[in-house]
Protein backbone atom coordinates (compact mmCIF):
# COMPACT_ATOMS: atom_id res chain seq x y z
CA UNK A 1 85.86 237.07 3.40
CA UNK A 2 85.59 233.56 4.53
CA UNK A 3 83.49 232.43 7.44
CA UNK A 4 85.18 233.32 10.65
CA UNK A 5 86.61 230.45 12.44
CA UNK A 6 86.56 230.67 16.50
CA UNK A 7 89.12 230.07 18.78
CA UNK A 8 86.52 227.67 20.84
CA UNK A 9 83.13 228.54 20.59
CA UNK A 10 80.00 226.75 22.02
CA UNK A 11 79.19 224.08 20.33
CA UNK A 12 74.98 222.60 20.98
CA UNK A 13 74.61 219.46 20.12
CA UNK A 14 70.60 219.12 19.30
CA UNK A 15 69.55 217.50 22.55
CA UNK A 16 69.85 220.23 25.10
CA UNK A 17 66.44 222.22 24.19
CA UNK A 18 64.12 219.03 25.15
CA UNK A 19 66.12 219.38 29.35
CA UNK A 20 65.63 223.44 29.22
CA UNK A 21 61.76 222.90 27.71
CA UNK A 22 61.05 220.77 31.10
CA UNK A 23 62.68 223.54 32.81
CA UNK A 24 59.92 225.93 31.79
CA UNK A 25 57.33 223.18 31.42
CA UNK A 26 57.98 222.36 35.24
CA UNK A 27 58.43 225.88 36.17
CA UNK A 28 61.66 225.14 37.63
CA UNK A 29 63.58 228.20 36.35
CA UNK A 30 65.47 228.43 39.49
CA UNK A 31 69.06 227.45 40.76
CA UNK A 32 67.35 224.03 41.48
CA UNK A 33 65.12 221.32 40.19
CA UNK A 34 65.43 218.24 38.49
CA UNK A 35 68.29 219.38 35.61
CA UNK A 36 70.56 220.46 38.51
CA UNK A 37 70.17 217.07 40.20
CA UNK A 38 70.30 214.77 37.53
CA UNK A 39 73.47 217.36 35.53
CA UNK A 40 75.42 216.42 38.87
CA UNK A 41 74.73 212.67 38.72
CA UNK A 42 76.42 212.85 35.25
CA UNK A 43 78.96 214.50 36.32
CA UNK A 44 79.84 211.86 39.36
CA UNK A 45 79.42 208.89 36.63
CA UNK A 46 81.66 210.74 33.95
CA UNK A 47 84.13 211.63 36.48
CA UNK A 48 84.10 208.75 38.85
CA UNK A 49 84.15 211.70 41.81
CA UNK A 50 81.79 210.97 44.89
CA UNK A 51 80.31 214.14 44.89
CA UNK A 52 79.57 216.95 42.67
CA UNK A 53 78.54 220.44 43.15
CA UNK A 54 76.51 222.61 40.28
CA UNK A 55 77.73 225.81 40.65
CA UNK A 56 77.61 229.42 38.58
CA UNK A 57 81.65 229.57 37.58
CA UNK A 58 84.65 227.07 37.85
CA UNK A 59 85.59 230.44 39.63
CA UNK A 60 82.97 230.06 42.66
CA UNK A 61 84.19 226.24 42.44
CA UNK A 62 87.74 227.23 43.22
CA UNK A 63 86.50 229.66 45.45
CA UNK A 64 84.38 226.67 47.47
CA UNK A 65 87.33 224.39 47.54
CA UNK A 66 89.58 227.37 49.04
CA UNK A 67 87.29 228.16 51.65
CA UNK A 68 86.84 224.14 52.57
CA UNK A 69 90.54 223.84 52.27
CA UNK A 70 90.79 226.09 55.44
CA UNK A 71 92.43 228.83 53.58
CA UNK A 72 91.84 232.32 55.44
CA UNK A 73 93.75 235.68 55.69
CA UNK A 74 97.05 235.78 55.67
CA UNK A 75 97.32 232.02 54.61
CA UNK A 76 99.95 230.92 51.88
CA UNK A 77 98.81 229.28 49.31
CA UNK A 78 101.54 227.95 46.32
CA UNK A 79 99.88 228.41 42.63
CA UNK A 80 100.80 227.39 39.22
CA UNK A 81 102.54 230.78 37.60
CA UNK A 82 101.28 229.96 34.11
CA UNK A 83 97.45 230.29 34.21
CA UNK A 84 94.36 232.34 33.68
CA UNK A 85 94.04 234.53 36.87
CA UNK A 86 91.01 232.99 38.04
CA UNK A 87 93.04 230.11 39.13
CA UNK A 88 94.49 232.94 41.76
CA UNK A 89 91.74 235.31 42.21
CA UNK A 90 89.44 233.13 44.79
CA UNK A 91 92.95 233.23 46.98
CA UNK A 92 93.24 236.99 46.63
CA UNK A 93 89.30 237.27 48.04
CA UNK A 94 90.03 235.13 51.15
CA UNK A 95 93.52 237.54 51.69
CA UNK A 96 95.59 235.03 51.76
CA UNK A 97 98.88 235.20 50.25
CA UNK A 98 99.99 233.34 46.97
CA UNK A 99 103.50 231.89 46.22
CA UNK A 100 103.24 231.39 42.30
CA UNK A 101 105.98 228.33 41.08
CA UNK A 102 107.30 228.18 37.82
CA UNK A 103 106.62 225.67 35.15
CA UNK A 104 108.27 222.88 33.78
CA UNK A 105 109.67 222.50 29.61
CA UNK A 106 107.45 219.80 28.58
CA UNK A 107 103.58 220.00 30.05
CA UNK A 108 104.39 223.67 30.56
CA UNK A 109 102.38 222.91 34.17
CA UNK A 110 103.35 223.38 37.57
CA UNK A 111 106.67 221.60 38.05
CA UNK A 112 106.96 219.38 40.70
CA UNK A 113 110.29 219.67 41.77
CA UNK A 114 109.27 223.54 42.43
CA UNK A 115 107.33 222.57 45.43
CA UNK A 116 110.20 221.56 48.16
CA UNK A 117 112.12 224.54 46.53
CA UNK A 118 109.67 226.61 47.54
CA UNK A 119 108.59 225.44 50.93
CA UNK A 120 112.36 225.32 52.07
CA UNK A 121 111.91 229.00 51.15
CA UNK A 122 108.44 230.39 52.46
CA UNK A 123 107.28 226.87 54.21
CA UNK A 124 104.68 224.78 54.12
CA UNK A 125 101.41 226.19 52.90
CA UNK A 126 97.97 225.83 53.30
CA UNK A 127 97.08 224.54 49.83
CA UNK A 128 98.38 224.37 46.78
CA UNK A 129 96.65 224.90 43.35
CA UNK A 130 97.15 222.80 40.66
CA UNK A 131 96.10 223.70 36.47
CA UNK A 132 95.68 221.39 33.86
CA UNK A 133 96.92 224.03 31.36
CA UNK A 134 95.05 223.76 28.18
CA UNK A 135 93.40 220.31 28.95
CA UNK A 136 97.27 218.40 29.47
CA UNK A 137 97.31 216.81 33.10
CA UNK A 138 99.91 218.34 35.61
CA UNK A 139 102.44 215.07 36.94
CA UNK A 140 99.96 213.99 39.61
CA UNK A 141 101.82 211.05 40.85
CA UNK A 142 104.56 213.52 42.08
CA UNK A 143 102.56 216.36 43.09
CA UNK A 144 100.42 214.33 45.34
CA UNK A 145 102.88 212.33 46.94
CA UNK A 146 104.34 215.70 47.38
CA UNK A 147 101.25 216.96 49.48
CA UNK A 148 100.76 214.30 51.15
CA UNK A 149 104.23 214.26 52.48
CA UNK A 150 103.84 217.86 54.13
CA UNK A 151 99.85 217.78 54.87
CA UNK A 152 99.19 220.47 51.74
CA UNK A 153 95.31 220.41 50.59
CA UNK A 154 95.65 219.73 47.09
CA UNK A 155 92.99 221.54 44.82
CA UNK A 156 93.11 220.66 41.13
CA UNK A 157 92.28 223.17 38.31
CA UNK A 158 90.76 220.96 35.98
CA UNK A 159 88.66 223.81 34.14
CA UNK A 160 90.12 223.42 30.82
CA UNK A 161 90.28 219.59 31.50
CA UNK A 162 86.96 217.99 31.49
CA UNK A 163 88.04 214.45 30.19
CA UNK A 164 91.49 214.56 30.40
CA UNK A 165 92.79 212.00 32.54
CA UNK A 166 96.16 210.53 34.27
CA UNK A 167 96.61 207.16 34.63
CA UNK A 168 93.10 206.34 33.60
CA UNK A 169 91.45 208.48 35.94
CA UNK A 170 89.54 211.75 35.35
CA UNK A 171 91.05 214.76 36.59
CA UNK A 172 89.75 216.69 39.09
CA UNK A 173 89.69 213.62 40.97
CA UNK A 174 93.18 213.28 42.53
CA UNK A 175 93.09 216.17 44.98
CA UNK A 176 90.69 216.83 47.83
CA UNK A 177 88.74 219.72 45.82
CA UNK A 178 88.39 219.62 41.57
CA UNK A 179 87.02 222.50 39.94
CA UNK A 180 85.20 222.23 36.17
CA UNK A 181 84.40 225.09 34.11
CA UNK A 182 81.64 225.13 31.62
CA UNK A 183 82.21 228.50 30.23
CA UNK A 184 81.01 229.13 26.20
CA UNK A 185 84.60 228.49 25.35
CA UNK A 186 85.07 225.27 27.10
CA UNK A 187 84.80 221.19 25.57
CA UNK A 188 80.59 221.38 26.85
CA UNK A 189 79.24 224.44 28.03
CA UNK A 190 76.02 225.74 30.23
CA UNK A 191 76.29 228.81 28.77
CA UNK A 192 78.19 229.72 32.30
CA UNK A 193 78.52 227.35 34.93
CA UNK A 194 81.03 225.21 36.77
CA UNK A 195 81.06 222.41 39.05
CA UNK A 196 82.57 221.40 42.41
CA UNK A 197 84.10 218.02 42.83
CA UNK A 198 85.08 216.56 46.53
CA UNK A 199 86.00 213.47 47.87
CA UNK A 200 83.19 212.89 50.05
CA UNK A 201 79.21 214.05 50.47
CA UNK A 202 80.27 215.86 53.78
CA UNK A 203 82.34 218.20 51.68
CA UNK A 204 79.84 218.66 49.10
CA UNK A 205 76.78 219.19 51.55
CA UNK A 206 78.70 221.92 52.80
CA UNK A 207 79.55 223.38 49.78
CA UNK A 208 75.88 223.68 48.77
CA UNK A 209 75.60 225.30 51.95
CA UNK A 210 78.14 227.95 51.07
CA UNK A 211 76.57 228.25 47.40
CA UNK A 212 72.88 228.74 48.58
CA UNK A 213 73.71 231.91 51.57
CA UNK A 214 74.37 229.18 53.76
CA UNK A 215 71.43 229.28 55.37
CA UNK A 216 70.50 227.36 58.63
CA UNK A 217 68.09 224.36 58.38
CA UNK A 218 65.64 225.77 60.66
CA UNK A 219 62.12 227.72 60.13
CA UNK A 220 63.65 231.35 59.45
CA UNK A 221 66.48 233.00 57.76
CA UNK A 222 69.46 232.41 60.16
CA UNK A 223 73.44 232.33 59.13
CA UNK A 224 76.81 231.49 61.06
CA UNK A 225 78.85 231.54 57.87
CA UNK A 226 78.95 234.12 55.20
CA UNK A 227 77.55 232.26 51.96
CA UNK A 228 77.25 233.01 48.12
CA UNK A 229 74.74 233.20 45.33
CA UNK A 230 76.50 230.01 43.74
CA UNK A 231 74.25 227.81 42.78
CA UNK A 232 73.77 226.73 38.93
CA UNK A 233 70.04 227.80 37.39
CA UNK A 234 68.06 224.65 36.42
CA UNK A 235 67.94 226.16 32.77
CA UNK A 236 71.50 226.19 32.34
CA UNK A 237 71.93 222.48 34.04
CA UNK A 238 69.62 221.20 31.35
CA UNK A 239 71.96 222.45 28.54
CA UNK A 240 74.64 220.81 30.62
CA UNK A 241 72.54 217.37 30.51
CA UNK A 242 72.41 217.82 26.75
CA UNK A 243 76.39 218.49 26.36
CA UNK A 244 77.37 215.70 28.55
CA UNK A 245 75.33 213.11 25.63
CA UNK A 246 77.92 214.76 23.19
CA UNK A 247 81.43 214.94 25.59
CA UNK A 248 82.75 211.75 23.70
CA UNK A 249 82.41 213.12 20.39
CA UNK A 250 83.68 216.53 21.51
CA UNK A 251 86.50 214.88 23.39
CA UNK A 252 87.37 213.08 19.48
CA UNK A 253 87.08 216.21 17.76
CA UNK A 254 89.29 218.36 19.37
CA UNK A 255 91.69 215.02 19.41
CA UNK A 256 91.32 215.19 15.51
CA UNK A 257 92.11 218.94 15.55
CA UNK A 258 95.56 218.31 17.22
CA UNK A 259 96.14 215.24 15.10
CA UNK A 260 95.82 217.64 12.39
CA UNK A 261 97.86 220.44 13.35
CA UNK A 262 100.82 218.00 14.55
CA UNK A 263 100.93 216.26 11.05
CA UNK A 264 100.40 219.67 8.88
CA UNK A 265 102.86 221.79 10.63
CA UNK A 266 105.62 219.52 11.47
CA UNK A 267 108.91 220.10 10.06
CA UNK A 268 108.28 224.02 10.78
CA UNK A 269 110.26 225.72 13.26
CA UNK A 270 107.50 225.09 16.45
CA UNK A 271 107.00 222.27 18.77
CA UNK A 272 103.96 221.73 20.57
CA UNK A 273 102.83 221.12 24.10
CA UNK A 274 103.54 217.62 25.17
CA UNK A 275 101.24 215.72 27.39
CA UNK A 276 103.32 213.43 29.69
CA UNK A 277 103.14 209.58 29.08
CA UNK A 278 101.21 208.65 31.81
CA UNK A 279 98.52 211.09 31.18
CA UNK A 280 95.48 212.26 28.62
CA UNK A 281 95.10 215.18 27.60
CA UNK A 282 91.73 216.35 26.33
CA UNK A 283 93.49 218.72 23.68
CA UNK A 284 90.86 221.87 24.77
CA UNK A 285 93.24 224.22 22.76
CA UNK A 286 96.40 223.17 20.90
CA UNK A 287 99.42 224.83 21.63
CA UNK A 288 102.49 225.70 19.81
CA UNK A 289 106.08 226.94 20.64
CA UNK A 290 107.89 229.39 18.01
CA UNK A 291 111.71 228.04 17.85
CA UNK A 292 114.04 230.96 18.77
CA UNK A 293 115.34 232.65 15.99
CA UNK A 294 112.89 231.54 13.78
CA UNK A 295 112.30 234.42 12.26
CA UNK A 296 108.55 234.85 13.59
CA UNK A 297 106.58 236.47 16.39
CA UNK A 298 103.83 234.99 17.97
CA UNK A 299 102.05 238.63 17.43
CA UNK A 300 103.03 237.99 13.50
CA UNK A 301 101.07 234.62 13.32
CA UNK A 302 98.35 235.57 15.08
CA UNK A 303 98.02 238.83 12.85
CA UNK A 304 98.27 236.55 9.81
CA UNK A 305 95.24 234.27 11.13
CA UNK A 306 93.09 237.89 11.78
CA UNK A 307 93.67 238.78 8.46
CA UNK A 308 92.19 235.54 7.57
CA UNK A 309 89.00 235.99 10.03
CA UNK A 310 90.80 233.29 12.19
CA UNK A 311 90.76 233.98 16.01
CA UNK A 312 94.07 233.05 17.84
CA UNK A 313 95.44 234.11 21.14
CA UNK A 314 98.69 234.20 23.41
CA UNK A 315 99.67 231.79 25.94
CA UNK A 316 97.87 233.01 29.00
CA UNK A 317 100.50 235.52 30.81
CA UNK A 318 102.45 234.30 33.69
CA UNK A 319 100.61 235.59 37.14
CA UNK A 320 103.82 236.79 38.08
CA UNK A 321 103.93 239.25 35.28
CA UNK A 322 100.49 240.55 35.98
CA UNK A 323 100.34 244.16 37.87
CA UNK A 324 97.68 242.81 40.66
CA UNK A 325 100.06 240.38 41.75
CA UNK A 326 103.07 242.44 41.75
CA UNK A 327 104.29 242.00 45.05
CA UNK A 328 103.79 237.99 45.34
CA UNK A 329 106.85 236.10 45.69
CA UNK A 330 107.76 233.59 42.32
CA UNK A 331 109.95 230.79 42.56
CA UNK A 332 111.71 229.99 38.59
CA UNK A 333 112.35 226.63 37.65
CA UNK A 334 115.37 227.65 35.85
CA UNK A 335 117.61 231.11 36.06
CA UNK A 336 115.50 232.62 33.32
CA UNK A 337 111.92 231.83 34.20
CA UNK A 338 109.99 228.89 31.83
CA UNK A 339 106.62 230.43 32.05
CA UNK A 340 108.09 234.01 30.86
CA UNK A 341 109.78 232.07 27.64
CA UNK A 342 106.67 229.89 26.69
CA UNK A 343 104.72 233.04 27.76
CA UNK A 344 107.03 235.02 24.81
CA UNK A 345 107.04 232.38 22.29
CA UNK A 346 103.87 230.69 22.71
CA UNK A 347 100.51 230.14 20.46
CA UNK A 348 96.77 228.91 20.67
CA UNK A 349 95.84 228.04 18.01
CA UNK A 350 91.71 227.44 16.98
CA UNK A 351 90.04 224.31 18.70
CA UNK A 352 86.27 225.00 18.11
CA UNK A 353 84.49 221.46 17.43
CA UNK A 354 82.17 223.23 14.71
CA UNK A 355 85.47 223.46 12.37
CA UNK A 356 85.13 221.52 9.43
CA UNK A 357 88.27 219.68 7.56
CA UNK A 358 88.54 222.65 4.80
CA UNK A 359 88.36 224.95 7.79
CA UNK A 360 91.57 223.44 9.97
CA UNK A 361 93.53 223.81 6.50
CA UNK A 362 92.41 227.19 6.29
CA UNK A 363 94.60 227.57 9.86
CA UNK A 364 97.61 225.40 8.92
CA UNK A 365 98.00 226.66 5.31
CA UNK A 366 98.23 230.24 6.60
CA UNK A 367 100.52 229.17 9.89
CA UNK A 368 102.58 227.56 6.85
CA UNK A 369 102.59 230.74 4.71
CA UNK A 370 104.30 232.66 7.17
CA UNK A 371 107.84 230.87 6.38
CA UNK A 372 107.05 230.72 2.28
């Protein structure tokens, strides 16, 4: 049996053991110290946001930006339908109420046009959440305009999208709150981790706040807001520091992966997930779309790559679909909903950096075999 090949695995990239060393050298083991600091500096220049937040999860960043987006119980709150859940679950533990929208053919994201459909419908909402699905940028032009229009808080999902950009700019950075995830499966990892970004240091200060017990600035343990064990370990920040001196290359790589999946499987019955013109995306996972009636299941390629120690997955399953969120209301793009079709037809294929270029024919020859 071959060496198995990863969907998207963590990839080190030699310099992040000389940032955890001062960690322990320093004795700063805890969720602060220098690595935190100087991780979140990185993240501002990268980014071009004007403040950043170390936290444990893009999950607790989401979280952070729902709480700072005023969002309480009963609130509304509209949310892309095709996503992982954790785009919906920090909305869920502030009981407020989410309105999941549909997605559009091309981006497969959140389609703009959705929005005024649904707030003629269930009115304006408190926020609205944005995803970067699979590192391709959402139409931000059109969704912002859109919020700005009606006063909606705009938090981005940009999890799967460290380095993807629209217009030239990183996102993350177009809406009043950005979430990053550095999860083991993501472009750079901490091993677990996330970040914060906000438009301004007020914002962030009281996010730390929030992520540290909020805790008063005064000589003993006082609290007028309920806060959370968010804060990223110094340990895991100096990993961070290391993966952010290898983001460009890893940014390249998975480019070259989808380079080499569009050339090698074109003219097969599939298309891919585009990435609209004014945007970047950072190709975290490369996506395909079986034709109908091609002949093939998504279950039946994805078999075919396990038999060949290759890890592939679905398209994540539309929120609306999933039993916990049963009883929120979805509004379809279309009479048959786009996020149920691209949910039934629809592929991930392996993006780990770590593949070599024997390893990414390994994947294409045996997507190929399928229609021999």
């Amino acid at each position: 049996m071959s060496d198995r090949i990863w969907l998207a695995s963590p990839h080190m990239g030699g310099g992040e053991m000389k940032y955890v060393q001062k960690a322990f050298d320093t004795n700063w083991v805890a969720p602060l110290g220098a690595n935190v600091n100087d991780f979140e500096e990185d993240l501002r220049t990268f980014t071009g946001a004007p403040a950043a937040v170390a936290l444990s999860a893009g999950t607790a960043a989401l979280h952070l930006a729902a709480i700072l987006a005023g969002v309480g119980s009963g609130d509304m709150v509209f949310c892309q339908d095709l996503t992982f859940s954790a785009s919906v679950n920090p909305v869920m533990y502030l009981q407020a109420r989410p309105v999941f929208l549909d997605s559009e053919r091309d981006s497969w994201n959140l389609d703009p046009h959705l929005i005024r459909k649904a707030i003629e419908k269930y009115g304006v909402p408190k926020a609205l959440v944005v995803v970067h699905l699979y590192g391709a940028p959402a139409k931000l032009d059109e969704i912002c305009d859109i919020c700005r229009e009606y006063g909606i808080v705009l938090i981005e999902d940009a999890a799967e999208a460290m380095g993807a950009e629209w217009d030239g700019k990183k996102c993350g950075t177009f809406g009043q709150y950005g979430a990053l995830s550095f999860n083991g499966n993501k472009i750079i990892t901490t091993s677990g981790g996330g970040a914060l970004l906000c438009r301004n240091k007020e914002d962030a200060s009281h996010a730390l706040k929030l992520a540290t017990q909020a805790r008063e600035p005064v000589a003993w343990y006082e609290h007028k807001e309920v806060g959370y064990n968010y804060r990223l370990s110094n340990i895991c920040a100096g990993i961070g520091r290391g993966q952010m001196e290898v983001l460009p290359q890893r940014l390249e790589q998975k480019a070259a992966i989808y380079r080499h999946y569009r050339n090698e499987l074109s003219g097969l019955p599939l298309t891919f997930q585009l990435c609209p013109n004014r945007g970047r995306s950072n190709h975290w996972l490369t996506a395909i779309l079986l034709d109908r009636d091609c002949g093939v299941m998504p279950a039946q390629v994805i078999r075919a790559l396990e038999e060949a120690n290759i890890e592939a997955r679905h398209i994540w399953k539309p929120m609306h679909l999933q039993p916990v969120f049963a009883d929120a209301p979805f509004v379809s793009a279309e009479e048959d909903s786009v996020s149920e079709d691209i949910f039934s037809r629809g592929i991930c294929l392996p993006g780990d950096t770590k593949m070599t270029a024997a390893d990414m024919y390994r994947v294409t020859d045996c997507v190929k075999g399928l229609w021999k």
